[in-house]
C-alpha atoms as a PDB file:
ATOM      1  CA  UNK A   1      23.812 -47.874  18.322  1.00  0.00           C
ATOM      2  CA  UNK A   2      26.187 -45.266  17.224  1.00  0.00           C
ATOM      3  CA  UNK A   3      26.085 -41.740  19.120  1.00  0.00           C
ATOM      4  CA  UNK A   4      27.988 -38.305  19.843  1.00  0.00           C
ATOM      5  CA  UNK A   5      27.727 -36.353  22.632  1.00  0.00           C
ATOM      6  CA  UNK A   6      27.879 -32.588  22.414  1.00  0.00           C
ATOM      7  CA  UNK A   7      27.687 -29.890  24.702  1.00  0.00           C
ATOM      8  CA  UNK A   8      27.005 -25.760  24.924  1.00  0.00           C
ATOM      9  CA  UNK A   9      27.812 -24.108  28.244  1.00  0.00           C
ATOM     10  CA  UNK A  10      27.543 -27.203  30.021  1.00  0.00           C
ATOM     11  CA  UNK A  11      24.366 -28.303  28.943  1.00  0.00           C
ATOM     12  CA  UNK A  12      24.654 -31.777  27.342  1.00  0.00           C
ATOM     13  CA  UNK A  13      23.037 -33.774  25.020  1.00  0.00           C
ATOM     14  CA  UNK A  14      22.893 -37.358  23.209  1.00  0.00           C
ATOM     15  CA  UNK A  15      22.867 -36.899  19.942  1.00  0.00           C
ATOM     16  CA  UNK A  16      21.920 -39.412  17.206  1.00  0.00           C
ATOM     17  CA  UNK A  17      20.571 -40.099  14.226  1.00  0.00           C
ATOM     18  CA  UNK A  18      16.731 -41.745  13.787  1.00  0.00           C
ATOM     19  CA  UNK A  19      18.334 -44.549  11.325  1.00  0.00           C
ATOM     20  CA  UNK A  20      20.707 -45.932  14.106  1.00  0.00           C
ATOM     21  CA  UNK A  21      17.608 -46.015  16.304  1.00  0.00           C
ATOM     22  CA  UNK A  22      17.438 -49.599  16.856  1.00  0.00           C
ATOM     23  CA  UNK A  23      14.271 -49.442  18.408  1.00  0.00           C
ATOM     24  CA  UNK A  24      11.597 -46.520  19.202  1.00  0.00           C
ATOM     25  CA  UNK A  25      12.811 -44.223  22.109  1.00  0.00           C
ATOM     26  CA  UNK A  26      10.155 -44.428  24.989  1.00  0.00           C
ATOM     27  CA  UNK A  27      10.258 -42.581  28.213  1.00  0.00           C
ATOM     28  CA  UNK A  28      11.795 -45.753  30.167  1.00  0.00           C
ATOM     29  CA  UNK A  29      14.400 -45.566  27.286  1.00  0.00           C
ATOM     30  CA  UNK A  30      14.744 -41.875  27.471  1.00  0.00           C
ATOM     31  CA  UNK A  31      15.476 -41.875  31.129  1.00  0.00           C
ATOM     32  CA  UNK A  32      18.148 -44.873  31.000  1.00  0.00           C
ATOM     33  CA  UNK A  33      19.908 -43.546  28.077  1.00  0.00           C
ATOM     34  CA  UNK A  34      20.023 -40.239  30.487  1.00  0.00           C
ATOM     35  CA  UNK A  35      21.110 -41.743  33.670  1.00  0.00           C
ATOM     36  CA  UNK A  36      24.256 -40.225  34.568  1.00  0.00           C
ATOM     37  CA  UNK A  37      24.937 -43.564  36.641  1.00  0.00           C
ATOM     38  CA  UNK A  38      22.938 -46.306  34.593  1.00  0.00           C
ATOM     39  CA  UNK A  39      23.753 -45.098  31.312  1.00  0.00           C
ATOM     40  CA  UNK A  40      25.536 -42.038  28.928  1.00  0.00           C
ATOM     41  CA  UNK A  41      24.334 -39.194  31.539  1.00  0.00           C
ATOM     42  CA  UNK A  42      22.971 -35.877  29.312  1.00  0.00           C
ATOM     43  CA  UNK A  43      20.757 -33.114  29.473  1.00  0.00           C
ATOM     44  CA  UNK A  44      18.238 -34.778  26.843  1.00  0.00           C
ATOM     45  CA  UNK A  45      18.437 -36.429  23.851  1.00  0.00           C
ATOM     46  CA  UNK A  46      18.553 -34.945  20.567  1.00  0.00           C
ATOM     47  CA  UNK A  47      17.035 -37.393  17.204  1.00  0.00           C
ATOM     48  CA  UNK A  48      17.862 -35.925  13.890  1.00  0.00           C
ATOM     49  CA  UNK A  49      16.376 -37.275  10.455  1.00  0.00           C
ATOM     50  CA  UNK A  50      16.779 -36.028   7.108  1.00  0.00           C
ATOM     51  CA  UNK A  51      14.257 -34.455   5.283  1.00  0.00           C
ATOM     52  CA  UNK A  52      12.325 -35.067   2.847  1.00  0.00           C
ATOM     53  CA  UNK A  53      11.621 -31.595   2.464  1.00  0.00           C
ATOM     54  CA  UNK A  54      14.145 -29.495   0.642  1.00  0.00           C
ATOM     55  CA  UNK A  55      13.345 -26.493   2.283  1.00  0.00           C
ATOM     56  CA  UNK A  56      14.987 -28.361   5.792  1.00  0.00           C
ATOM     57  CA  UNK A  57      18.545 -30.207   6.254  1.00  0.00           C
ATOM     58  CA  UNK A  58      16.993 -32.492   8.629  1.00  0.00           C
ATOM     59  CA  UNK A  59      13.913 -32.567  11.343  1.00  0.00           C
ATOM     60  CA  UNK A  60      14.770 -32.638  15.127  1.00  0.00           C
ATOM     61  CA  UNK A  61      13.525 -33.877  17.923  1.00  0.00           C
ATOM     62  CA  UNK A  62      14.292 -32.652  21.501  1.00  0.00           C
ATOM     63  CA  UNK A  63      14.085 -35.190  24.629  1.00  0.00           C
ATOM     64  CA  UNK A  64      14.083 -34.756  27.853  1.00  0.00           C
ATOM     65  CA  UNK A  65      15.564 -36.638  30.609  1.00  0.00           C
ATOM     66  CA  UNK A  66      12.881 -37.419  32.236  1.00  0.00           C
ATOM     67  CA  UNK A  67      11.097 -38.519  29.161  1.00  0.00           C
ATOM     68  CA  UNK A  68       8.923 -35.917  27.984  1.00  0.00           C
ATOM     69  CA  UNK A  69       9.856 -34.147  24.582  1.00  0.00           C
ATOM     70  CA  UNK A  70      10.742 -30.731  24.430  1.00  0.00           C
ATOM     71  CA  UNK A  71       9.119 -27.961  21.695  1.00  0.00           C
ATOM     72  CA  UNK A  72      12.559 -26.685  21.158  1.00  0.00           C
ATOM     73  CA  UNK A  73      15.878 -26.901  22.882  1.00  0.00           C
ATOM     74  CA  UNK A  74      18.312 -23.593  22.155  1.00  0.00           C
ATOM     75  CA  UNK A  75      21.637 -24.716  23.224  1.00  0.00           C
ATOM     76  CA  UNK A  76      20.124 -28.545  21.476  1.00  0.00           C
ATOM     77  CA  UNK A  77      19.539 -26.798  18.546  1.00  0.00           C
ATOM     78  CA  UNK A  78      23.217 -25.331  18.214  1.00  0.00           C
ATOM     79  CA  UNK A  79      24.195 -29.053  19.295  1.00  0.00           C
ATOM     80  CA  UNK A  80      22.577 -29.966  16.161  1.00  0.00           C
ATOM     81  CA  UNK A  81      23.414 -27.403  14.187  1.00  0.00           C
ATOM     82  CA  UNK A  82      27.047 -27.699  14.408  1.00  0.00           C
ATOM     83  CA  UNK A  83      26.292 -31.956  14.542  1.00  0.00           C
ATOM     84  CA  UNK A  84      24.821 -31.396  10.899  1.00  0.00           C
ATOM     85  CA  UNK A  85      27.237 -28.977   9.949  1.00  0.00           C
ATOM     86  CA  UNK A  86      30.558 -31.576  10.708  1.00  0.00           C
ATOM     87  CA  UNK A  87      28.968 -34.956   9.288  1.00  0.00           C
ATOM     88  CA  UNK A  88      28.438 -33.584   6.169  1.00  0.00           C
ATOM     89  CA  UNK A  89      24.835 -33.082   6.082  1.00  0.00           C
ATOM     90  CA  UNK A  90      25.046 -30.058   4.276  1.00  0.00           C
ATOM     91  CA  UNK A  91      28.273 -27.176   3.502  1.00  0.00           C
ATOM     92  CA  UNK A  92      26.271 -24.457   3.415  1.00  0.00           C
ATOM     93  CA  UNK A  93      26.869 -21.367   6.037  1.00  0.00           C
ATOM     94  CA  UNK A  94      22.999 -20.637   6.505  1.00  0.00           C
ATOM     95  CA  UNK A  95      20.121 -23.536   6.176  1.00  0.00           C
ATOM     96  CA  UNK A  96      17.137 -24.530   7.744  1.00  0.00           C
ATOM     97  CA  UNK A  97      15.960 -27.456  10.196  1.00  0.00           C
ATOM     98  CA  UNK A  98      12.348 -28.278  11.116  1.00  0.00           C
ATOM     99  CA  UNK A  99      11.248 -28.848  15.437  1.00  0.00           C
ATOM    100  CA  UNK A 100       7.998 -29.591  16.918  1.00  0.00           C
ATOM    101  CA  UNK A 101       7.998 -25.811  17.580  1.00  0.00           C
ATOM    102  CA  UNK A 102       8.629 -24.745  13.889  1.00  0.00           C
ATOM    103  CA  UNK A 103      11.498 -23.783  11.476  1.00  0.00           C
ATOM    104  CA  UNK A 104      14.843 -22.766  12.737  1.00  0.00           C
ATOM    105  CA  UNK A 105      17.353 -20.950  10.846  1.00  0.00           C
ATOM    106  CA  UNK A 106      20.752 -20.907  11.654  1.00  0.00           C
ATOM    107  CA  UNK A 107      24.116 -19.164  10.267  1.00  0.00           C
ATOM    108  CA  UNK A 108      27.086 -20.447  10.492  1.00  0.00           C
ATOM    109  CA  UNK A 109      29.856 -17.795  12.396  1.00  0.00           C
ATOM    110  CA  UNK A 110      32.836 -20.088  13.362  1.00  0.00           C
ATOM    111  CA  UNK A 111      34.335 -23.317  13.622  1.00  0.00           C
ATOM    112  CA  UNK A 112      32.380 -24.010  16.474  1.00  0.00           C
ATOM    113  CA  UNK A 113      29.746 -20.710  16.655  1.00  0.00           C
ATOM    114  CA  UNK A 114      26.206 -20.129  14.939  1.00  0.00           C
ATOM    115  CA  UNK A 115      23.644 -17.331  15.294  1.00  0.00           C
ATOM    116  CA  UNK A 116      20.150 -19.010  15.247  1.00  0.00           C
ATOM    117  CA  UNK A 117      17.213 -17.480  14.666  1.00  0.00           C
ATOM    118  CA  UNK A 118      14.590 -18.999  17.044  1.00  0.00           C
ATOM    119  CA  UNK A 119      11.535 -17.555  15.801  1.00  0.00           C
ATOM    120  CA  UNK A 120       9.066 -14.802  17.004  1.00  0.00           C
ATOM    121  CA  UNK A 121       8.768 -14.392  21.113  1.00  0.00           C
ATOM    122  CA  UNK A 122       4.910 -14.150  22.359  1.00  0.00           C
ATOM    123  CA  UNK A 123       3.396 -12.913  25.536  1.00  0.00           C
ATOM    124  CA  UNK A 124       0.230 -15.241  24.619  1.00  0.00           C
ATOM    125  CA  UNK A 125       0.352 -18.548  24.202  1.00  0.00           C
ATOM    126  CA  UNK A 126      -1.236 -21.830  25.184  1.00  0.00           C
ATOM    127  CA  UNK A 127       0.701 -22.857  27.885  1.00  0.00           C
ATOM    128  CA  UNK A 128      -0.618 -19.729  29.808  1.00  0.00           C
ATOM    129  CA  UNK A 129      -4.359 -20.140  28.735  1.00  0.00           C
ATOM    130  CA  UNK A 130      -5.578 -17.581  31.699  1.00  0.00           C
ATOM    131  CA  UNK A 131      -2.513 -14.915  31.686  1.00  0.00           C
ATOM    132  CA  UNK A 132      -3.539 -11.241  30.422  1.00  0.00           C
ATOM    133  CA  UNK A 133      -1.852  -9.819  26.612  1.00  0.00           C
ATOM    134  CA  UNK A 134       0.943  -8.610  28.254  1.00  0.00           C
ATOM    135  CA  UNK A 135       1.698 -12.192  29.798  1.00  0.00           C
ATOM    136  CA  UNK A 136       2.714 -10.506  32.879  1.00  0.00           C
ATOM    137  CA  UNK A 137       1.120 -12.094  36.432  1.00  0.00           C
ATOM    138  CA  UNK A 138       1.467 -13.691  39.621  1.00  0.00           C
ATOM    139  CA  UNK A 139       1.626 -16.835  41.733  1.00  0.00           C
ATOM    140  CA  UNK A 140       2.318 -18.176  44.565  1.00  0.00           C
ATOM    141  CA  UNK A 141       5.159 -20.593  45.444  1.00  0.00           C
ATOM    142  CA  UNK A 142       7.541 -21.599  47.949  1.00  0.00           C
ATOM    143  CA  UNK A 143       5.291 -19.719  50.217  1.00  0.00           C
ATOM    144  CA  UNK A 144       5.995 -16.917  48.113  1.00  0.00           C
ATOM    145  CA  UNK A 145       4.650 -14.166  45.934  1.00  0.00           C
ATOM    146  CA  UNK A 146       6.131 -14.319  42.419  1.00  0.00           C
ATOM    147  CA  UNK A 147       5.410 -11.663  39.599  1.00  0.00           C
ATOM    148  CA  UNK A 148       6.523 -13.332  36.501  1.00  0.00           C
ATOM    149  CA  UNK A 149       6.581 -12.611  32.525  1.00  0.00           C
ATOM    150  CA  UNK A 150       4.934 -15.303  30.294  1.00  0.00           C
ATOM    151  CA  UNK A 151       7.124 -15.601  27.095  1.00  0.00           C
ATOM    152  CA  UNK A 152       6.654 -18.241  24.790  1.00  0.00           C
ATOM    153  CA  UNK A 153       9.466 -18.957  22.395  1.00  0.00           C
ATOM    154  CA  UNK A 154       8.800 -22.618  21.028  1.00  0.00           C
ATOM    155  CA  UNK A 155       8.401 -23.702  24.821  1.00  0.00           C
ATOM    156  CA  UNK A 156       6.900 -21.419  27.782  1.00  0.00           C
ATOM    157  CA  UNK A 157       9.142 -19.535  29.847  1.00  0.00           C
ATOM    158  CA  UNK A 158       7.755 -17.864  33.315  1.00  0.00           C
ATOM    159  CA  UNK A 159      10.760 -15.450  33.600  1.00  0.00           C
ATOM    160  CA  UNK A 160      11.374 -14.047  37.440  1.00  0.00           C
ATOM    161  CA  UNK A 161      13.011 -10.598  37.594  1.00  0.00           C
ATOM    162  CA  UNK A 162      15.154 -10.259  40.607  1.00  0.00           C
ATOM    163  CA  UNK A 163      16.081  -6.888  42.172  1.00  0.00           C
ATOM    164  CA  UNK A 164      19.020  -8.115  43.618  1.00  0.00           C
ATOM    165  CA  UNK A 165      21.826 -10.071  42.357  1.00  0.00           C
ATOM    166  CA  UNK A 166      22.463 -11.572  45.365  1.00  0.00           C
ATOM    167  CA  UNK A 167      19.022 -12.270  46.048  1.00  0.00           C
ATOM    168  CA  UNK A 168      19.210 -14.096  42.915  1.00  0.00           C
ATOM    169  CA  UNK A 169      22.239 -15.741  43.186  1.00  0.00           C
ATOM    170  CA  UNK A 170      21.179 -17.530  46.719  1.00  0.00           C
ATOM    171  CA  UNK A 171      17.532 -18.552  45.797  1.00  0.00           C
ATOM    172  CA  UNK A 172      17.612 -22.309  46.471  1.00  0.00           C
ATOM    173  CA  UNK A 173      16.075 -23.778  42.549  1.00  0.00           C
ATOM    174  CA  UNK A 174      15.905 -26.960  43.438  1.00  0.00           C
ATOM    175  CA  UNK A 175      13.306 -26.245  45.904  1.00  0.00           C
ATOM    176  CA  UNK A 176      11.680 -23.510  44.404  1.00  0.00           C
ATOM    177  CA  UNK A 177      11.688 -24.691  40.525  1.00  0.00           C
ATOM    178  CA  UNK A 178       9.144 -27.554  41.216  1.00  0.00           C
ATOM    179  CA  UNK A 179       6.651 -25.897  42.591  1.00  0.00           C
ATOM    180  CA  UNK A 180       6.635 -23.353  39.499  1.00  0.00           C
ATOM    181  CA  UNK A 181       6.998 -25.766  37.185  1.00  0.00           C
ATOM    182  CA  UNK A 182       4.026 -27.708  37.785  1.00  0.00           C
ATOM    183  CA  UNK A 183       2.092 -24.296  38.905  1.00  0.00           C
ATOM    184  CA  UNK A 184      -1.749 -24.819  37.596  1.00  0.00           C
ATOM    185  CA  UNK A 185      -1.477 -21.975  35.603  1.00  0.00           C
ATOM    186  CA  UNK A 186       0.628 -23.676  33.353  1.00  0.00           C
ATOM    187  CA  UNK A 187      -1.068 -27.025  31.715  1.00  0.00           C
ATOM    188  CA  UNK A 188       2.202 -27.845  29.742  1.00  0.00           C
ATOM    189  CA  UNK A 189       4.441 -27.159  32.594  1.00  0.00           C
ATOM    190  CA  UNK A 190       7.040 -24.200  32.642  1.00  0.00           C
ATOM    191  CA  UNK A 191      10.499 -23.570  31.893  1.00  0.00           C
ATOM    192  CA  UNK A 192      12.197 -21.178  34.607  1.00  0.00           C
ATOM    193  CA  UNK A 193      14.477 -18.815  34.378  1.00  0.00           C
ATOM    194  CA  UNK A 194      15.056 -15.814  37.279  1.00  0.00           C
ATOM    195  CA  UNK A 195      17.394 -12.942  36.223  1.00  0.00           C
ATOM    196  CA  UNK A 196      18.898  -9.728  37.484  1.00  0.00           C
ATOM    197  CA  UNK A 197      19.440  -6.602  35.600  1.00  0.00           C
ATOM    198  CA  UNK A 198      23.324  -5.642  35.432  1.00  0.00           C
ATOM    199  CA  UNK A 199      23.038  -3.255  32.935  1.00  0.00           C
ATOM    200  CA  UNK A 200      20.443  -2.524  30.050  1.00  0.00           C
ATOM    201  CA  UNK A 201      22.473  -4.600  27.621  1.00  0.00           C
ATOM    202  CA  UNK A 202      23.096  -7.394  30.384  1.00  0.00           C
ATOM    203  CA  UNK A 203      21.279  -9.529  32.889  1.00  0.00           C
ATOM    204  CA  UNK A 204      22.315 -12.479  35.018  1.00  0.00           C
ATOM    205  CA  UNK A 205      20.033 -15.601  34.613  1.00  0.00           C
ATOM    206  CA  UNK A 206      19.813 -18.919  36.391  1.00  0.00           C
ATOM    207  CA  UNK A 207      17.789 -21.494  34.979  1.00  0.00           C
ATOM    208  CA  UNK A 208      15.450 -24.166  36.227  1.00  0.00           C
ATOM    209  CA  UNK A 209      14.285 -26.293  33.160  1.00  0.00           C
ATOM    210  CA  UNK A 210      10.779 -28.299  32.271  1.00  0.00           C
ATOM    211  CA  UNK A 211      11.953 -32.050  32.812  1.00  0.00           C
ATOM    212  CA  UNK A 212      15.400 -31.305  33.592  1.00  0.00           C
ATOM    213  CA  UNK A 213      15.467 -29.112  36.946  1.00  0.00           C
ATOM    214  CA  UNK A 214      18.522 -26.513  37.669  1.00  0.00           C
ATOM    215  CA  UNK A 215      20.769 -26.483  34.367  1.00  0.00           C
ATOM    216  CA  UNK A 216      24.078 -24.570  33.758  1.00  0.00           C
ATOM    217  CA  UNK A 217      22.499 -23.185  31.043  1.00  0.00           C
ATOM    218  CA  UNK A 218      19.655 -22.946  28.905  1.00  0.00           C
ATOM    219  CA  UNK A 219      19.250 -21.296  25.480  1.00  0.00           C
ATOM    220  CA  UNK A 220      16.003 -20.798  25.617  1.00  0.00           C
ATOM    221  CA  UNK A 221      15.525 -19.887  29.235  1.00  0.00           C
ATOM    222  CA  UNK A 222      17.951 -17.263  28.079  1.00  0.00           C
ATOM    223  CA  UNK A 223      15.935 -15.964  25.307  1.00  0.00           C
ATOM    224  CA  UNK A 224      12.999 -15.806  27.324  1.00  0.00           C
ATOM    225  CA  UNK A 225      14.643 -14.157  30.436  1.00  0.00           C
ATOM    226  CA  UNK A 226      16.155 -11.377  27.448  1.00  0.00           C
ATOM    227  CA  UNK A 227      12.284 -11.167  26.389  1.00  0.00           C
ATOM    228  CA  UNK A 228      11.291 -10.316  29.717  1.00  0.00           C
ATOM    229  CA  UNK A 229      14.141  -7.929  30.708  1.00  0.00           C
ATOM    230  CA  UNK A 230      13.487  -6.084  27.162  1.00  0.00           C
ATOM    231  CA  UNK A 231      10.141  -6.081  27.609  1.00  0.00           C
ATOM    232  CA  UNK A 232      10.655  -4.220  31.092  1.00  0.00           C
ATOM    233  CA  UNK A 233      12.706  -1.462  29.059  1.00  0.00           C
ATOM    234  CA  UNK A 234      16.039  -3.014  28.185  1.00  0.00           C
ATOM    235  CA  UNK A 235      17.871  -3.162  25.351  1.00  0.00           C
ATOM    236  CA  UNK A 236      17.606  -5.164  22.571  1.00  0.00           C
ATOM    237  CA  UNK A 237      20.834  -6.850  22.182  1.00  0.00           C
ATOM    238  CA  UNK A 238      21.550  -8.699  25.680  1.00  0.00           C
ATOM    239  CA  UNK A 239      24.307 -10.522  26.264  1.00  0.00           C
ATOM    240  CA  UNK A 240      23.469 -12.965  29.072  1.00  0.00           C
ATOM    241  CA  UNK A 241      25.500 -14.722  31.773  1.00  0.00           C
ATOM    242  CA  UNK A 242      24.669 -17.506  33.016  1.00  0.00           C
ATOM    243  CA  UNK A 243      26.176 -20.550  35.429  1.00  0.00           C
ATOM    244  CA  UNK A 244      27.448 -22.545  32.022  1.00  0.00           C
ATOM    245  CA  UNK A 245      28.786 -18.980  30.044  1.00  0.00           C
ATOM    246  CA  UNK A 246      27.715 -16.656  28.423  1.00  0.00           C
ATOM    247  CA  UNK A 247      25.246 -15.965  25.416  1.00  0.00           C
ATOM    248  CA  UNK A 248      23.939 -13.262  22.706  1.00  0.00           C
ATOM    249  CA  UNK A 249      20.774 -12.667  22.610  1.00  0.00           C
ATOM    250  CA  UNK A 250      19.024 -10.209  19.929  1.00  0.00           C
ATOM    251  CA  UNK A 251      15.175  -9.352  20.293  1.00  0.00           C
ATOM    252  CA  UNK A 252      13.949  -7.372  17.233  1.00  0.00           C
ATOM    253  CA  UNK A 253      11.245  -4.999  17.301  1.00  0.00           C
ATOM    254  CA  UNK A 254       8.650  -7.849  16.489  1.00  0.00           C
ATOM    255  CA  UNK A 255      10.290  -9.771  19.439  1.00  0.00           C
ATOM    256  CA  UNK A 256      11.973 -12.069  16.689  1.00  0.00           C
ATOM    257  CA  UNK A 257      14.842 -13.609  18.388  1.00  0.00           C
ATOM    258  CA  UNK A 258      18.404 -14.498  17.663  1.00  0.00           C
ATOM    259  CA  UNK A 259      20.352 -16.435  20.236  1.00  0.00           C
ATOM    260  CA  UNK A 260      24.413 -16.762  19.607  1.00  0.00           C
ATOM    261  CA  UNK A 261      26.711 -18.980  21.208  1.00  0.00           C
ATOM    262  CA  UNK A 262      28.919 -21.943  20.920  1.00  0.00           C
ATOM    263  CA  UNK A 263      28.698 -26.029  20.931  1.00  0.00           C
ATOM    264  CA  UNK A 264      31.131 -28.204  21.063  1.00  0.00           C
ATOM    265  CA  UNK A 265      31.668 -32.308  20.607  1.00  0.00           C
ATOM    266  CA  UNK A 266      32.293 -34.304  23.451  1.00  0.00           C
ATOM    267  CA  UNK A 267      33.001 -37.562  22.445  1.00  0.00           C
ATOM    268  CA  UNK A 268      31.364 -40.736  19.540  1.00  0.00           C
ATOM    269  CA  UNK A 269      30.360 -43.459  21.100  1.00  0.00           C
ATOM    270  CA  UNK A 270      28.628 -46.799  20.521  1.00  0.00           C
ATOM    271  CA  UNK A 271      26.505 -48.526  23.191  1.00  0.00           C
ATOM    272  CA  UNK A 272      27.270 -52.112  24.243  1.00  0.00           C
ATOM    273  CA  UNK A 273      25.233 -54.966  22.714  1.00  0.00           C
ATOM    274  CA  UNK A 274      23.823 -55.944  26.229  1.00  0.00           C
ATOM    275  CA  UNK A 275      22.468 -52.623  26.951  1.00  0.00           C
ATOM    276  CA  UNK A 276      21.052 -52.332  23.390  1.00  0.00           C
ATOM    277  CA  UNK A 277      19.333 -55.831  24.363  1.00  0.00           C
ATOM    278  CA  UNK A 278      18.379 -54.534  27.815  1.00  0.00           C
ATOM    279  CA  UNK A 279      17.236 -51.362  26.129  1.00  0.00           C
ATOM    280  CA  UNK A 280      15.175 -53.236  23.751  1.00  0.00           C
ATOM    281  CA  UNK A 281      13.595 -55.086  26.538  1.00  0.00           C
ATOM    282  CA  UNK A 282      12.524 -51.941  28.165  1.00  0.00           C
ATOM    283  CA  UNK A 283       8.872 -50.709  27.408  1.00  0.00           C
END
């Protein structure tokens, strides 16, 4: 089975193509494939297909490690982007793909750049079935009170604000991410993200992702952190710095958003006929 593997600001990814797929990718697969010990080690796995609709270059899918699939991945989605973009699957600078969480539109900026619009940002949303319109609320973690914004943005975010930056910067994710993440409120799960205020045009974010747990980055834990902190009275352009770099984040009036950043090959690779055989014998 033929693969690349691509990252953006640290955050990895398998990528590769559903007709190499030499069998259907299960959880137990998922995970293997994902081990950073038992197998290629990455942030997810990302399946792209062509499609038979000509409105989209191709349909992706978004794994995560520990199984589950993922609405939308934005740093994935750049992965992809650029994947499509250098094997030929289309020349143009500005296209269309399709993912669980709807149509994404990218543009082509650079060699190794794209600005993607991500879709329209909601307070609302499924994943939050008892929050108010304004998505903002409370809950209790860690043995602590946490006042969070609800954004929705192909996955749910619960987006901390942080007076302090180095209150933020010493909060211990790994022990208080789970507790948030599988919070009642949220039947889905949440995404993460806590962030600090450096200016009106920039915010510090760390991330702590559904499935994955604390992440260098995240695109979309960035877009939803840049929701929140423009939602609280920032601006609307937000450049945002997190542990993996740094990203562009635009949030239009109708909280449409445009995330900008980079991706970048890693290395093709093409996994061993014993583990294919192993894989295969994996439910």
């Amino acid at each position: 089975m033929q693969f690349e593997k691509w990252q953006a600001l640290g955050n990895d990814y398998v990528i590769v193509e559903a007709s190499a797929l030499p069998w259907e990718l299960s959880p137990a697969r998922i995970r293997r494939i994902c081990d950073p010990h038992l197998g290629v080690g990455a942030d997810g796995i990302l399946v792209l297909e062509r499609s038979e609709d000509p409105a989209y270059v191709a349909n992706l899918r978004v794994f995560n490690p520990d199984g589950s699939e993922s609405e939308l991945s934005g740093n994935g989605s750049r992965e992809a982007i650029m994947y499509l973009r250098e094997r030929g699957f289309t020349d143009r600078d500005e296209f269309a793909i399709l993912t669980a969480a709807g149509p994404v539109r990218p543009r082509i900026t650079g060699p190794h750049t794209c600005a993607v619009d991500i879709g329209r940002a909601s307070t609302v949303s499924k994943d939050f079935p008892s929050g108010p319109p304004d998505g903002v609320a409370e809950l209790e973690a860690d043995g602590r009170l946490w006042r969070f914004q609800h954004v929705s943005i192909g996955n749910p975010q619960c987006a901390i604000a942080c007076a302090e930056l180095d209150q933020l910067e010493q909060l211990d994710l790994g022990a208080i991410g789970p507790a948030i993440e599988h919070h009642p409120l949220f039947p889905n799960r949440t995404n993460v993200s806590w962030y600090h205020a450096l200016a009106p045009e920039e915010i510090r974010v760390r991330i702590f992702e559904r499935g994955v747990g604390e992440t260098l980055s995240s695109g979309t834990g960035a877009s939803g952190a840049a929701v929140a902190h423009h939602l609280a009275g920032g601006a609307s352009r937000i450049t945002v710095r997190l542990d993996g770099g740094q990203l562009e984040v635009v949030v239009g009036g109708d909280l449409n958003v445009t995330l900008s950043g980079w991706a970048l090959p890693v290395y093709a690779g093409v996994l061993a006929d014993d583990f294919v055989k192993e894989l295969h014998e994996t439910q």
